[in-house]
Protein backbone atom coordinates (compact mmCIF):
# COMPACT_ATOMS: atom_id res chain seq x y z
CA UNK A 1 -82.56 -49.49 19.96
CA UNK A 2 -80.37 -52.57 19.68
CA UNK A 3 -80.53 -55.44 22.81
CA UNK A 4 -77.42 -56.47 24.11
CA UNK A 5 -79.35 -58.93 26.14
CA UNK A 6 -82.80 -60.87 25.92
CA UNK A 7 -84.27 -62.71 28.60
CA UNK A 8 -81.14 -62.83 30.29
CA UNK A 9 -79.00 -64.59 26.88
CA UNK A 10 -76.50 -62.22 25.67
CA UNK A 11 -77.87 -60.72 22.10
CA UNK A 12 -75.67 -58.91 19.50
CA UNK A 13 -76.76 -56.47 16.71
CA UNK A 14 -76.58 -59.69 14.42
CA UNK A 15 -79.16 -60.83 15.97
CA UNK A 16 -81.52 -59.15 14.31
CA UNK A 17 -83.55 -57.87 17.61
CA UNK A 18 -84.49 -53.86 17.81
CA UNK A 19 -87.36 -52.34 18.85
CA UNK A 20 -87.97 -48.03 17.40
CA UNK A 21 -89.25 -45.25 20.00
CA UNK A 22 -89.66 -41.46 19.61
CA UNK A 23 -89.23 -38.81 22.11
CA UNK A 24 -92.57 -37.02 22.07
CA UNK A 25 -92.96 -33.00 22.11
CA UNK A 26 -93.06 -34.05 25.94
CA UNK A 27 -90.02 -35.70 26.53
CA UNK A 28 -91.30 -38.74 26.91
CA UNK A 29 -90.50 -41.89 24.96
CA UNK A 30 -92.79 -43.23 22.79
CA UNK A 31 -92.71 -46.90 21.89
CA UNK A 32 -96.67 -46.79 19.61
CA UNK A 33 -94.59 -47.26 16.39
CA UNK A 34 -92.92 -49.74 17.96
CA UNK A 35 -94.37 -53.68 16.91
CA UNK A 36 -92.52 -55.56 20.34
CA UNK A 37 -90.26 -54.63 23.02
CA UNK A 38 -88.18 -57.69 24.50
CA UNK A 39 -87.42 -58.65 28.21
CA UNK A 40 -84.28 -57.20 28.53
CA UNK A 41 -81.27 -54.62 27.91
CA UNK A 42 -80.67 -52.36 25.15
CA UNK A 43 -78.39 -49.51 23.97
CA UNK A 44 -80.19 -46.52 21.43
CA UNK A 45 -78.32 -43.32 20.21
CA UNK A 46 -80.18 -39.93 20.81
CA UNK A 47 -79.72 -36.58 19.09
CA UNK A 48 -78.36 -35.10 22.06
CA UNK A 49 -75.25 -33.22 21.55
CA UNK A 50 -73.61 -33.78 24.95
CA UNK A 51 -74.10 -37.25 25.95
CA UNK A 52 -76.07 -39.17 22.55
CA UNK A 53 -75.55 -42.59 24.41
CA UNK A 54 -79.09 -43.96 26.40
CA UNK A 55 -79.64 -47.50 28.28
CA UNK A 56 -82.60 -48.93 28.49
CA UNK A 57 -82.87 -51.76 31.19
CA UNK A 58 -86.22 -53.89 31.11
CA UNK A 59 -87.97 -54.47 34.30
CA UNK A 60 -90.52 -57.08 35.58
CA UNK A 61 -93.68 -55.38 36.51
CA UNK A 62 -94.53 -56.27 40.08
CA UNK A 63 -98.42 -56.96 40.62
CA UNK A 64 -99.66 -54.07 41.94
CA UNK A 65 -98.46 -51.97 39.23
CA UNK A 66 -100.79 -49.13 37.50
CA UNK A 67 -99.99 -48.32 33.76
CA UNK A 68 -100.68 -45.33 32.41
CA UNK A 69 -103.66 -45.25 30.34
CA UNK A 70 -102.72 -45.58 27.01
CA UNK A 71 -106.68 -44.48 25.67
CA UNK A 72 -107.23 -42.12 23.29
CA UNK A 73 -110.14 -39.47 22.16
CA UNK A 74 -109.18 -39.93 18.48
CA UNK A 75 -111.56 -42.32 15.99
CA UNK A 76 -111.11 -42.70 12.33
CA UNK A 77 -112.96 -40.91 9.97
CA UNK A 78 -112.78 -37.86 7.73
CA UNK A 79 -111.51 -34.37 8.88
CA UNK A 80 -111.79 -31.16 7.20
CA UNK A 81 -110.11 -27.42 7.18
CA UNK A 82 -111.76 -25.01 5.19
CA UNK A 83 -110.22 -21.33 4.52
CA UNK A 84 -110.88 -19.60 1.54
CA UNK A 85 -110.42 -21.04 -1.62
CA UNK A 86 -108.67 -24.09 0.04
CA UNK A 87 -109.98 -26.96 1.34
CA UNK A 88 -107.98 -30.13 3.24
CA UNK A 89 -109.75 -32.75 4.10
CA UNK A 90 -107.81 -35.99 5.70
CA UNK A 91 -109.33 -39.30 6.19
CA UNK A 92 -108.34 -42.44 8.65
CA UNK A 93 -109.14 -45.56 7.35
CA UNK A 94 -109.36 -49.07 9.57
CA UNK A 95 -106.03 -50.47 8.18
CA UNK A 96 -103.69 -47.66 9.97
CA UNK A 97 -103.48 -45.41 6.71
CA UNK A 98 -104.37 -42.43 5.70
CA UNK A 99 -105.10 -39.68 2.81
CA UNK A 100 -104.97 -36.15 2.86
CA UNK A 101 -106.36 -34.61 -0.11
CA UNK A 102 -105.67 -30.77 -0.41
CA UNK A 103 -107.66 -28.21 -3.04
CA UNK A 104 -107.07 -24.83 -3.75
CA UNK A 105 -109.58 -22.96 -6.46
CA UNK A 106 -108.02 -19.66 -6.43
CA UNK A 107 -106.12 -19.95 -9.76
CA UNK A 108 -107.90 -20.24 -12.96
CA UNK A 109 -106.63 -24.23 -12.65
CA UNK A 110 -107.47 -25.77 -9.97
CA UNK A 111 -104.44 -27.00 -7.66
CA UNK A 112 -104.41 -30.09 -6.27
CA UNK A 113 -101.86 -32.50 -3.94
CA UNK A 114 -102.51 -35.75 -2.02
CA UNK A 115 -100.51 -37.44 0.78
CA UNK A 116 -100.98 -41.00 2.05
CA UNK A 117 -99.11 -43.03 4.71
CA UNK A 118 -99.62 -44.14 7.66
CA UNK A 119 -100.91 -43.38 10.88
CA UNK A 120 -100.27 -44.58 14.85
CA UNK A 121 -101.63 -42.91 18.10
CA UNK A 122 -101.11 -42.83 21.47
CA UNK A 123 -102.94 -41.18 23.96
CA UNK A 124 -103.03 -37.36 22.60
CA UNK A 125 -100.55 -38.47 20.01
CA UNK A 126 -100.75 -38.89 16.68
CA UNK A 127 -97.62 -39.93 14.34
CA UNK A 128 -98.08 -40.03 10.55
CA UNK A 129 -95.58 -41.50 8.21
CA UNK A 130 -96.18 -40.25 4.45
CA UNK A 131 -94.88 -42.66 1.78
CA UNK A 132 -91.11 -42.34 1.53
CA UNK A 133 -91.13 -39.89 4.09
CA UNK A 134 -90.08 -39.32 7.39
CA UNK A 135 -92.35 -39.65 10.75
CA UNK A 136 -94.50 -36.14 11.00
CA UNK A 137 -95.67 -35.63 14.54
CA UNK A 138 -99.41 -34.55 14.87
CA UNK A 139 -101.71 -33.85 18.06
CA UNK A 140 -105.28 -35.57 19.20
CA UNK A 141 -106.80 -32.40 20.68
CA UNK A 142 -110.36 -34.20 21.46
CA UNK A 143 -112.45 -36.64 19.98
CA UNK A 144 -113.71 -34.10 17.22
CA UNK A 145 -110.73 -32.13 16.67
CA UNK A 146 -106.95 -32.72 15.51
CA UNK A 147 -103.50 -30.66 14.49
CA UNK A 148 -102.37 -32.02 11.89
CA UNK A 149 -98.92 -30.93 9.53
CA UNK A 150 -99.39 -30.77 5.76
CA UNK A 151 -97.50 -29.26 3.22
CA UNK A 152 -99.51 -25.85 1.96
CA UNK A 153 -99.71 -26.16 -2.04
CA UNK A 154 -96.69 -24.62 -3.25
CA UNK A 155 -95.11 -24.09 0.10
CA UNK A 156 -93.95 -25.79 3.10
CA UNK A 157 -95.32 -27.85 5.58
CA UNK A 158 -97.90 -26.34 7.99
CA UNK A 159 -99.74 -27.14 10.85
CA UNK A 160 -103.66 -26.78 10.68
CA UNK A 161 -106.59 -27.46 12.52
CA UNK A 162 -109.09 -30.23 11.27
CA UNK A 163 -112.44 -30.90 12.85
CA UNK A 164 -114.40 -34.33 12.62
CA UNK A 165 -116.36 -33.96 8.97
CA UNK A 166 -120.07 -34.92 9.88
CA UNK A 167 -122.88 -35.22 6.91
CA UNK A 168 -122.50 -35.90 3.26
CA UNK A 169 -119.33 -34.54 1.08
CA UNK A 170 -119.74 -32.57 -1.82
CA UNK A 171 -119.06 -33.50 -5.28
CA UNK A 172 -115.36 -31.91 -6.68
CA UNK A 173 -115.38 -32.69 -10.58
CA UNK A 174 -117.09 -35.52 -12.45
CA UNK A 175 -115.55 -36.61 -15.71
CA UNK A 176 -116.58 -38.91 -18.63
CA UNK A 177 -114.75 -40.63 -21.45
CA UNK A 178 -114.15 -43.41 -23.79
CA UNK A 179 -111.85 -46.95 -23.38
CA UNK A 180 -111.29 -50.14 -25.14
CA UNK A 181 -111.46 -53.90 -23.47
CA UNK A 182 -108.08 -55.11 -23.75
CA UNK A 183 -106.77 -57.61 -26.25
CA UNK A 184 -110.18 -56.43 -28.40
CA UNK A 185 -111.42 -53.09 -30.73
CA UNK A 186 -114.88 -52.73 -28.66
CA UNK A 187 -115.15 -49.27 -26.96
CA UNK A 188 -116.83 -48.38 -23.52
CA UNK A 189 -118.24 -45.26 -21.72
CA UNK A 190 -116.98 -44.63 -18.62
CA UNK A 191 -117.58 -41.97 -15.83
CA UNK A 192 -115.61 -40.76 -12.84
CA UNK A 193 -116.89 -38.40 -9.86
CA UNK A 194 -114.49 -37.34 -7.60
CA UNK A 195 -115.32 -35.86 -4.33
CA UNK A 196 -114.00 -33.27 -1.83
CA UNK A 197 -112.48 -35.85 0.47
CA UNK A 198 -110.68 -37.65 -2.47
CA UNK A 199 -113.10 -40.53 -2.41
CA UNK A 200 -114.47 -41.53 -5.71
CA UNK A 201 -117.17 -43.46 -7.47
CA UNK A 202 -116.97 -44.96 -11.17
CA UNK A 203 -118.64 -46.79 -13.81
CA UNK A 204 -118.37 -48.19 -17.09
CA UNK A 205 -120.97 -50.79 -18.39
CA UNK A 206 -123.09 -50.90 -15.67
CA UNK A 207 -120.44 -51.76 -12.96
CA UNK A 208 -119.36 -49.24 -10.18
CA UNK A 209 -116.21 -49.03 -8.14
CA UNK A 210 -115.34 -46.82 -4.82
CA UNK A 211 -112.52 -45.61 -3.30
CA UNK A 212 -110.07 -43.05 -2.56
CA UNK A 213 -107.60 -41.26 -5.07
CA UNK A 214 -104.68 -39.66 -4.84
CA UNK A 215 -104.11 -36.81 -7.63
CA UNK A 216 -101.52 -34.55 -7.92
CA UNK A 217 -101.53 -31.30 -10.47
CA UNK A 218 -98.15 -30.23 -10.50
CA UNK A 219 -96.34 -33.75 -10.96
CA UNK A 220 -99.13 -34.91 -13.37
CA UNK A 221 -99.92 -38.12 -11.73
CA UNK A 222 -102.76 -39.95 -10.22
CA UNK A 223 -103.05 -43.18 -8.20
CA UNK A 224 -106.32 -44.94 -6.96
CA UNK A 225 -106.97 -47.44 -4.44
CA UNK A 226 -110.20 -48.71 -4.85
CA UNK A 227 -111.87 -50.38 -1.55
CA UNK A 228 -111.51 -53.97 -0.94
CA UNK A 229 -113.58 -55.76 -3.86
CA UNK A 230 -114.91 -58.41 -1.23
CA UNK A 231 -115.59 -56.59 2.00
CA UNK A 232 -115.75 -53.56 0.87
CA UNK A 233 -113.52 -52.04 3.53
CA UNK A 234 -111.34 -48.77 2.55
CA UNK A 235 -107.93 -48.20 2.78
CA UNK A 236 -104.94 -47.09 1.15
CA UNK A 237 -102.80 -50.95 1.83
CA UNK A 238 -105.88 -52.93 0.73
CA UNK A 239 -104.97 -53.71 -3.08
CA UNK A 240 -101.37 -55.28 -3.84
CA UNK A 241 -101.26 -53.14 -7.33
CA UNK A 242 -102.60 -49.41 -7.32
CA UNK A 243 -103.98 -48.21 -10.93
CA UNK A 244 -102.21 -45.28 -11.74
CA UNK A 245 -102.17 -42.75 -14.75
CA UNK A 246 -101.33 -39.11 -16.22
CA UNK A 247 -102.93 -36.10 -14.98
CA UNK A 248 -103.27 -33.11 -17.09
CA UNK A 249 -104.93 -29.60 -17.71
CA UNK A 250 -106.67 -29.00 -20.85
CA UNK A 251 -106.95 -25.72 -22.94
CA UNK A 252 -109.76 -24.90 -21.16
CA UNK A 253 -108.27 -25.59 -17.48
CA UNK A 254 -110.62 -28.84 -17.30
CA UNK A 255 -108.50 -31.91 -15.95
CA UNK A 256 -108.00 -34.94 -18.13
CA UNK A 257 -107.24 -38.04 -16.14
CA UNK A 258 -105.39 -40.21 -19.34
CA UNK A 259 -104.35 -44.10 -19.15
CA UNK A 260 -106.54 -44.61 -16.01
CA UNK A 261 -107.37 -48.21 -15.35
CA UNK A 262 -111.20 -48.94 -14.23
CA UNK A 263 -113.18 -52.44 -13.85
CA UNK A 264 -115.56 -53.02 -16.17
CA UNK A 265 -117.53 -56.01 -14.41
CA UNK A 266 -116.83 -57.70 -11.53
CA UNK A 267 -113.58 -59.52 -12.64
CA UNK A 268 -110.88 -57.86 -10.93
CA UNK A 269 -109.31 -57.36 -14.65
CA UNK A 270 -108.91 -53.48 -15.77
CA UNK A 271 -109.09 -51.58 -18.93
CA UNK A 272 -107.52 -48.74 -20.01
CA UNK A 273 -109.66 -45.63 -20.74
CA UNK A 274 -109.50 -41.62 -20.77
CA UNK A 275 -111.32 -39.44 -19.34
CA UNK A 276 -112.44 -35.49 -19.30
CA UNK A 277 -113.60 -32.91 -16.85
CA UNK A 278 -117.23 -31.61 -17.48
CA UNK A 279 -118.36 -28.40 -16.51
């Protein structure tokens, strides 16, 4: 919505000044992805095919006003679905993004696709915004459960039921390979373990790395953001450049992660190295 006026002085699109709502599966607007709203009066355009026009006059609140409670049941962590040969899982991190990592072992090569974005709630609502997508509308159904919309591997977008993950998460594939320091001819051994919920651990010469990747089988890409090298926190906006590389089947149907990027010490420099499924 744009404010024709702002603390009573007249405003103009120019201006610069908008605030962004949704209308909610409710009918009700919904100002959480919304950073301010000013003192004051505003004009927004609806979908509505027979009047698309909506004001939106500010009003103090008098003292003895009650606001709705804005609290929430949800809490970040990892959720899973589990049905067959597929398993979603979809983590929250602390820094309002998210990753949904989605498996499916059915085929003789294992599929694989990753979303991340990010995430608002309010109340029973929760709003995720994929990278370069649009705003997916989700549901808090209690503190251990949520509905959440992902696109089914090789099909179209779905809603499916996660509950809260609780206990350890199992190991998906664990790879090993070969690298050279940059600028030099010396080799290194490195080694990758990726787990169910996307996280991952590596190491090469004695130094290990965690966080979360991203991997995608049929576009042939990968991108990892590792957790914050000081505090450790995880997150998919922590790291201003995200390692990225090919991914790739093998004869065999292992997965070969090539030109991936990994720390060899605790300089925040990379080097390049690729690596191979085991089985």
């Amino acid at each position: 919505m744009v404010y024709s006026s702002v603390n009573a002085q007249p405003k103009t699109a120019a201006d610069g000044l908008t605030s962004k709502f949704i209308v909610n599966d409710a009918g009700e607007l919904d100002f959480s992805v919304c950073d301010r709203v000013h003192y004051g009066i505003a004009g927004a355009k609806t979908v509505s095919e027979e009047d698309a026009s909506i004001k939106l006059i500010g009003k103090r609140i008098t003292e003895n006003y009650n606001a709705a409670s804005t609290e929430t049941q949800f809490t970040e962590g990892v959720y899973s679905f589990v049905e067959g040969s597929k398993s979603i899982f979809a983590s929250f991190f602390g820094d309002d993004t998210y990753l949904i990592f989605a498996v499916d072992k059915k085929a003789e090569k294992t599929a694989i696709i990753s979303e991340v974005g990010r995430y608002g709630v309010s109340t029973t609502s929760l709003a995720l915004t994929p990278q370069g997508g649009d705003r997916i509308a989700c549901e808090v159904v209690d503190e251990k459960t949520l509905d959440i919309s992902f696109p089914e591997i090789g099909g179209e977008r779905s809603m499916h039921r996660f509950t809260k993950h609780e206990g350890s998460i199992e190991a998906l594939c664990t790879f090993s390979g070969e690298g050279k320091r940059t600028g030099t001819d010396e080799s290194f051994e490195a080694s990758l373990v990726i787990f169910s919920d996307g996280s991952f651990e590596s190491e090469a010469c004695g130094f290990i790395e965690k966080g979360v990747i991203a991997l995608d089988t049929e576009g042939g890409s990968f991108k990892i953001y590792p957790d914050h090298p000081e505090t450790g926190e995880r997150g998919i906006s922590l790291v201003g450049t995200v390692p990225s590389g090919k991914l790739s089947f093998a004869e065999n149907g292992t997965l070969t992660l090539a030109e991936l990027r990994i720390r060899t010490s605790s300089e925040l420099s990379r080097d390049k190295c690729d690596l191979n499924e085991k089985r």
